[in-house]
N, C-alpha and C. Protein backbone atom coordinates (compact mmCIF):
# COMPACT_ATOMS: atom_id res chain seq x y z
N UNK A 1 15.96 -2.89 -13.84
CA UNK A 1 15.94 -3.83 -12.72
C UNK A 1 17.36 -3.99 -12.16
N UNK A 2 17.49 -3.82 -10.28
CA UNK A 2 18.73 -4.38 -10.04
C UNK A 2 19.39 -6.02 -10.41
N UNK A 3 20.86 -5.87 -10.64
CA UNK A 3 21.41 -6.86 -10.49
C UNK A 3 21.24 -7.82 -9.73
N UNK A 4 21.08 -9.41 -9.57
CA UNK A 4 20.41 -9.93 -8.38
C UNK A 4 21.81 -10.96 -8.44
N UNK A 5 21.89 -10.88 -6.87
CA UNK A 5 23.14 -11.73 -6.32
C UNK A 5 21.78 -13.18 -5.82
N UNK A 6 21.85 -13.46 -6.69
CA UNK A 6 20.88 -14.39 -6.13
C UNK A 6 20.98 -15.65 -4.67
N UNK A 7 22.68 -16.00 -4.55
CA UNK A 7 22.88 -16.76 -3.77
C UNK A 7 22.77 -15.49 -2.46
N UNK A 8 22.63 -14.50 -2.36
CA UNK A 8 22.75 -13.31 -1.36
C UNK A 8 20.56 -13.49 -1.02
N UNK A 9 20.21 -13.26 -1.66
CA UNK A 9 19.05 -13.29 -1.70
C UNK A 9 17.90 -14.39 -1.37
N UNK A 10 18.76 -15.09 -1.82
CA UNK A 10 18.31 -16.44 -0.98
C UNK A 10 18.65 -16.85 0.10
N UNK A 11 19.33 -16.30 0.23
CA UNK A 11 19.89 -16.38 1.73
C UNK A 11 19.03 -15.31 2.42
N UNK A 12 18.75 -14.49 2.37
CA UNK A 12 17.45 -13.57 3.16
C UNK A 12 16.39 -13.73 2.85
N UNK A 13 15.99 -14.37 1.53
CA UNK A 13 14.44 -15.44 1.59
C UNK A 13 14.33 -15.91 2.91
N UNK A 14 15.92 -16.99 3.36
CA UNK A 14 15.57 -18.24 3.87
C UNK A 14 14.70 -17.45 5.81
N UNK A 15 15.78 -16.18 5.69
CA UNK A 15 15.57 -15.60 7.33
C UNK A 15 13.90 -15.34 7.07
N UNK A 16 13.25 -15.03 5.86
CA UNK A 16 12.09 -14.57 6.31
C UNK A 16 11.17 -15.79 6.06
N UNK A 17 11.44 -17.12 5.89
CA UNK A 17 10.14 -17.68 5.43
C UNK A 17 11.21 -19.10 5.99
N UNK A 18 11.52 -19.11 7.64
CA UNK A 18 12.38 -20.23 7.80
C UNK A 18 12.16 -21.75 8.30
N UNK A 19 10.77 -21.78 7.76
CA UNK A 19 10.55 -23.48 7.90
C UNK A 19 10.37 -23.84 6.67
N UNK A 20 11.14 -23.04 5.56
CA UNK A 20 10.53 -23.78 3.90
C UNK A 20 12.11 -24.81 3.52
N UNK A 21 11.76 -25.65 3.10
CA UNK A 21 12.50 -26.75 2.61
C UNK A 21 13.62 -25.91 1.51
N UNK A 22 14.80 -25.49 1.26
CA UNK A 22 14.89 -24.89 0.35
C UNK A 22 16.33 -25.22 -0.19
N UNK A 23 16.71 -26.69 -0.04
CA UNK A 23 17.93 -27.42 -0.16
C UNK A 23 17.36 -27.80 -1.81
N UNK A 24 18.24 -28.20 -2.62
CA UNK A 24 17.92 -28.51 -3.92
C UNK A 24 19.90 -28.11 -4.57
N UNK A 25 19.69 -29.38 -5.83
CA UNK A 25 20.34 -29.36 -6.53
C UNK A 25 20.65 -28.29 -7.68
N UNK A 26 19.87 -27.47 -8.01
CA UNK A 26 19.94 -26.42 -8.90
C UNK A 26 20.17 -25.20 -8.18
N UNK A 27 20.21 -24.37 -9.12
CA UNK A 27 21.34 -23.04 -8.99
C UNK A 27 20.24 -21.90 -7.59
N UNK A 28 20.79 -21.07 -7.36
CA UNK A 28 20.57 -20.23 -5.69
C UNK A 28 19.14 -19.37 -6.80
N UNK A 29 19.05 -19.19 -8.52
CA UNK A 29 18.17 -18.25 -8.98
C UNK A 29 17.13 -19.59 -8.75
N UNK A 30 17.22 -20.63 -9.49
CA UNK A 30 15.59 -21.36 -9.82
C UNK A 30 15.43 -21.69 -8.22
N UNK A 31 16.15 -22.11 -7.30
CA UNK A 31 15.53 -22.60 -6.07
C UNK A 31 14.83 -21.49 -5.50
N UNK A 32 15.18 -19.72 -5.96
CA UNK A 32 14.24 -18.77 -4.88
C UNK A 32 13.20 -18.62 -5.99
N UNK A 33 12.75 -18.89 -7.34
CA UNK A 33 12.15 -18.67 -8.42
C UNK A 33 11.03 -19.62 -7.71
N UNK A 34 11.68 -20.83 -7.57
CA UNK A 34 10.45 -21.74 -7.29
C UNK A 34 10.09 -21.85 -6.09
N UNK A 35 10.77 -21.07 -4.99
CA UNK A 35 10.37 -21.32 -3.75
C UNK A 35 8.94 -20.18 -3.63
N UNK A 36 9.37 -19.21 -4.37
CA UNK A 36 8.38 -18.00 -4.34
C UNK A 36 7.47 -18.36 -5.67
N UNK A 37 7.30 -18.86 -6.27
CA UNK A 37 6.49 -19.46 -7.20
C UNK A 37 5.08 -20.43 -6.25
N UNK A 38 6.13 -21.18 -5.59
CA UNK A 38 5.05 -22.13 -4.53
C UNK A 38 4.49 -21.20 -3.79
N UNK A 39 5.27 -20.86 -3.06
CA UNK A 39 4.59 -19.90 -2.04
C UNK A 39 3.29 -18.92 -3.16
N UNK A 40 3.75 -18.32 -4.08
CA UNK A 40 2.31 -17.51 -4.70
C UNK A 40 1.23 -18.66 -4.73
N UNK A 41 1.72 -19.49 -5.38
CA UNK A 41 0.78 -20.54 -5.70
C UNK A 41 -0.25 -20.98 -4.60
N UNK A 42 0.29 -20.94 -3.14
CA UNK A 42 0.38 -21.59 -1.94
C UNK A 42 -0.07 -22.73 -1.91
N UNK A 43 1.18 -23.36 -2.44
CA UNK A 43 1.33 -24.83 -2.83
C UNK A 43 1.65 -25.58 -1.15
N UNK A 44 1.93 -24.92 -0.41
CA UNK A 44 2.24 -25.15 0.89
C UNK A 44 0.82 -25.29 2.21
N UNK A 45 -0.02 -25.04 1.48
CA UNK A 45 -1.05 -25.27 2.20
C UNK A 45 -2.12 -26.09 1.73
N UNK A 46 -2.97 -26.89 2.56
CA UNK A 46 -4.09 -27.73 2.02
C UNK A 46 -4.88 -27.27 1.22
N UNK A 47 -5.32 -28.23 0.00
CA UNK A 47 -6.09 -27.54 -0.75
C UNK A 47 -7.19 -26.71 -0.28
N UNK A 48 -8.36 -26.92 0.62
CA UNK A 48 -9.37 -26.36 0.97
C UNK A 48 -8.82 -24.83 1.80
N UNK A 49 -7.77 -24.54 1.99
CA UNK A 49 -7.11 -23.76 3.16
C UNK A 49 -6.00 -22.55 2.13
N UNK A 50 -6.29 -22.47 0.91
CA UNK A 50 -5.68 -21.89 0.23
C UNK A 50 -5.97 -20.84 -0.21
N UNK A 51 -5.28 -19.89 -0.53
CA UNK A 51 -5.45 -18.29 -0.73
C UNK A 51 -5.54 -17.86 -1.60
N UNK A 52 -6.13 -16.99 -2.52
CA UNK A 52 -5.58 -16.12 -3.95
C UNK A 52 -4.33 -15.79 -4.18
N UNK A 53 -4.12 -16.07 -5.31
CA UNK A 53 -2.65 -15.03 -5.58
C UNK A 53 -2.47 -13.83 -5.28
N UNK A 54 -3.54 -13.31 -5.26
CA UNK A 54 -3.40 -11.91 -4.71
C UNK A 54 -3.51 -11.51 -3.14
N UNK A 55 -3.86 -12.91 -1.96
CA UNK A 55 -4.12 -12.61 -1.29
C UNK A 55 -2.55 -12.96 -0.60
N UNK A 56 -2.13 -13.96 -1.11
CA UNK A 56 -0.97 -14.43 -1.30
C UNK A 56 0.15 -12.96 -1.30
N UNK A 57 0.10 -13.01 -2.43
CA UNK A 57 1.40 -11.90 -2.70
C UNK A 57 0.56 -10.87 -1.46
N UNK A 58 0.04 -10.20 -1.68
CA UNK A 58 -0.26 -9.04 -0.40
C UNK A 58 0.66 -9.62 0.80
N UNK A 59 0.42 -10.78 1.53
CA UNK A 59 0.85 -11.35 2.43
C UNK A 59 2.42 -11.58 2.22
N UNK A 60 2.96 -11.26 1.19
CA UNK A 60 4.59 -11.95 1.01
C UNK A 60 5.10 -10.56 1.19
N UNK A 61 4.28 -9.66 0.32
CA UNK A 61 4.30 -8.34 0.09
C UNK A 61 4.43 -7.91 1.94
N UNK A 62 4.03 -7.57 2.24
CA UNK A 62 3.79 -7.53 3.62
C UNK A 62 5.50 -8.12 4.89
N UNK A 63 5.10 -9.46 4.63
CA UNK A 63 6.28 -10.07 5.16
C UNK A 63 7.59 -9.19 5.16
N UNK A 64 8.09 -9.36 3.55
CA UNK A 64 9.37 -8.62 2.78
C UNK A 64 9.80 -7.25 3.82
N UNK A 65 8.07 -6.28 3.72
CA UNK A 65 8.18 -5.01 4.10
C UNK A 65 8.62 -5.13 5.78
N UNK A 66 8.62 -6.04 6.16
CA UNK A 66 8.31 -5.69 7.22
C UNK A 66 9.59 -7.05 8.28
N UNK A 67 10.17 -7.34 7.40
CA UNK A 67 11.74 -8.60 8.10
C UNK A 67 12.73 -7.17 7.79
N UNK A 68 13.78 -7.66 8.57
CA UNK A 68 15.28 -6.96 8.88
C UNK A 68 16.15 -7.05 7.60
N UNK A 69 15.51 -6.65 6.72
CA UNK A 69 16.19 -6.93 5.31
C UNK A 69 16.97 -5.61 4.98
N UNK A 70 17.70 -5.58 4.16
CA UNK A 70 18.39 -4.04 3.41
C UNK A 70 17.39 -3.35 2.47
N UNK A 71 17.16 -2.38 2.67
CA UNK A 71 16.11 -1.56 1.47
C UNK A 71 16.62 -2.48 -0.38
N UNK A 72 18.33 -2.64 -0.36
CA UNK A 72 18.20 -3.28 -1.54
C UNK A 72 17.37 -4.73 -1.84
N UNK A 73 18.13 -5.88 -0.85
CA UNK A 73 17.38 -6.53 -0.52
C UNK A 73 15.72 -6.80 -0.99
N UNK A 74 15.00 -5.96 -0.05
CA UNK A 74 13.20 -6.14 -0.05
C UNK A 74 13.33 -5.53 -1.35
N UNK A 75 13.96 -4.23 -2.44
CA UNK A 75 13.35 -4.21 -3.94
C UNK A 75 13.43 -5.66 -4.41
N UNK A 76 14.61 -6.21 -4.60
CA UNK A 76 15.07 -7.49 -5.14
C UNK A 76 13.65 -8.93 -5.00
N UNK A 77 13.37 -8.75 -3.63
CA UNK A 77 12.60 -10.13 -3.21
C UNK A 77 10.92 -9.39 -3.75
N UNK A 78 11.16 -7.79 -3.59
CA UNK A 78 9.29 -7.68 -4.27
C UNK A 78 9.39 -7.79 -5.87
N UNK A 79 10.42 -7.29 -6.15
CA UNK A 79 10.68 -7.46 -7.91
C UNK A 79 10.31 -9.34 -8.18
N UNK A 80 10.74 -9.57 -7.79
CA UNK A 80 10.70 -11.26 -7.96
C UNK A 80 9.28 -11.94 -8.10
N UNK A 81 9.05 -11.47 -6.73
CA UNK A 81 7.18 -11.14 -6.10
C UNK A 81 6.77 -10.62 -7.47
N UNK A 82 6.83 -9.75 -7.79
CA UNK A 82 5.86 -9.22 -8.99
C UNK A 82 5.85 -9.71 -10.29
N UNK A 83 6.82 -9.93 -10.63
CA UNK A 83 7.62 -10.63 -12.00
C UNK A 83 6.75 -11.71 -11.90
N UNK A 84 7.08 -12.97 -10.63
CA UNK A 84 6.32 -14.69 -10.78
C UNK A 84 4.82 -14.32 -10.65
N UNK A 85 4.52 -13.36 -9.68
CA UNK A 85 2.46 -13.31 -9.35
C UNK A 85 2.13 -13.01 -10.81
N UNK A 86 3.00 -11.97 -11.38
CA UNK A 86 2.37 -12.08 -13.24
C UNK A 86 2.66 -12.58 -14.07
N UNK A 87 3.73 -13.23 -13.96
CA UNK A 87 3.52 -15.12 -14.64
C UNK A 87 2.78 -15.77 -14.57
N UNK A 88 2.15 -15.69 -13.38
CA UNK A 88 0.98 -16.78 -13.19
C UNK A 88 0.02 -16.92 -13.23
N UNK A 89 -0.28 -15.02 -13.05
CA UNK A 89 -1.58 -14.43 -13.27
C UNK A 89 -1.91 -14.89 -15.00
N UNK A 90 -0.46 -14.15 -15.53
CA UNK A 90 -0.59 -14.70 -17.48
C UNK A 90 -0.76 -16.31 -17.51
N UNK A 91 -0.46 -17.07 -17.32
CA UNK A 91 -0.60 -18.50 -17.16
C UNK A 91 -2.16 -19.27 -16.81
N UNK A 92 -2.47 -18.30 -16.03
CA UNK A 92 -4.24 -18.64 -15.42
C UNK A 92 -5.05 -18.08 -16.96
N UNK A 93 -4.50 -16.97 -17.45
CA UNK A 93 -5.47 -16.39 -18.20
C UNK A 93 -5.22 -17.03 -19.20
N UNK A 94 -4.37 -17.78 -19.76
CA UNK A 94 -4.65 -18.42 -21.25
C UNK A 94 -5.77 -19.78 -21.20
């Protein structure tokens, strides 16, 4: 896995997903951990109006591919993507 400059990375989260709240007291890794955690979750939308994780990540998946990012960049933000959707996926299944 690449090295992650995380305060770099969060900072190109913020260009692709720029109405998310993403000010916080903790460090530039847990604020994009949990910003993309919610977002899988899609903690951001009404309950009745909510998506699969998988329909979810496809859609983030998607986004990443497709904003003005650096090829390093989009590995970094889908690695992340994949790492939390199977956290959570493991988390649902216990």
């Amino acid at each position: 896995m690449l090295a992650m400059d995380y305060e770099k990375i969060l900072d190109e989260y913020r260009t692709i997903w720029n109405n998310r709240r993403l000010q916080s007291d903790q460090s530039p890794e847990d604020i994009l951990r949990e910003a993309i955690q919610r977002d899988l979750k899609d903690e951001n939308s009404h309950p009745r109006a909510r998506r699969t994780l998988m329909e979810k990540y496809y859609l983030a998946t998607k986004r990443i591919l497709e904003a003005s990012l650096t090829s390093e960049s989009k590995i970094k933000l889908l690695q992340l993507h994949m790492e939390l959707a199977e956290a959570i996926q493991d988390e649902a299944g216990k």
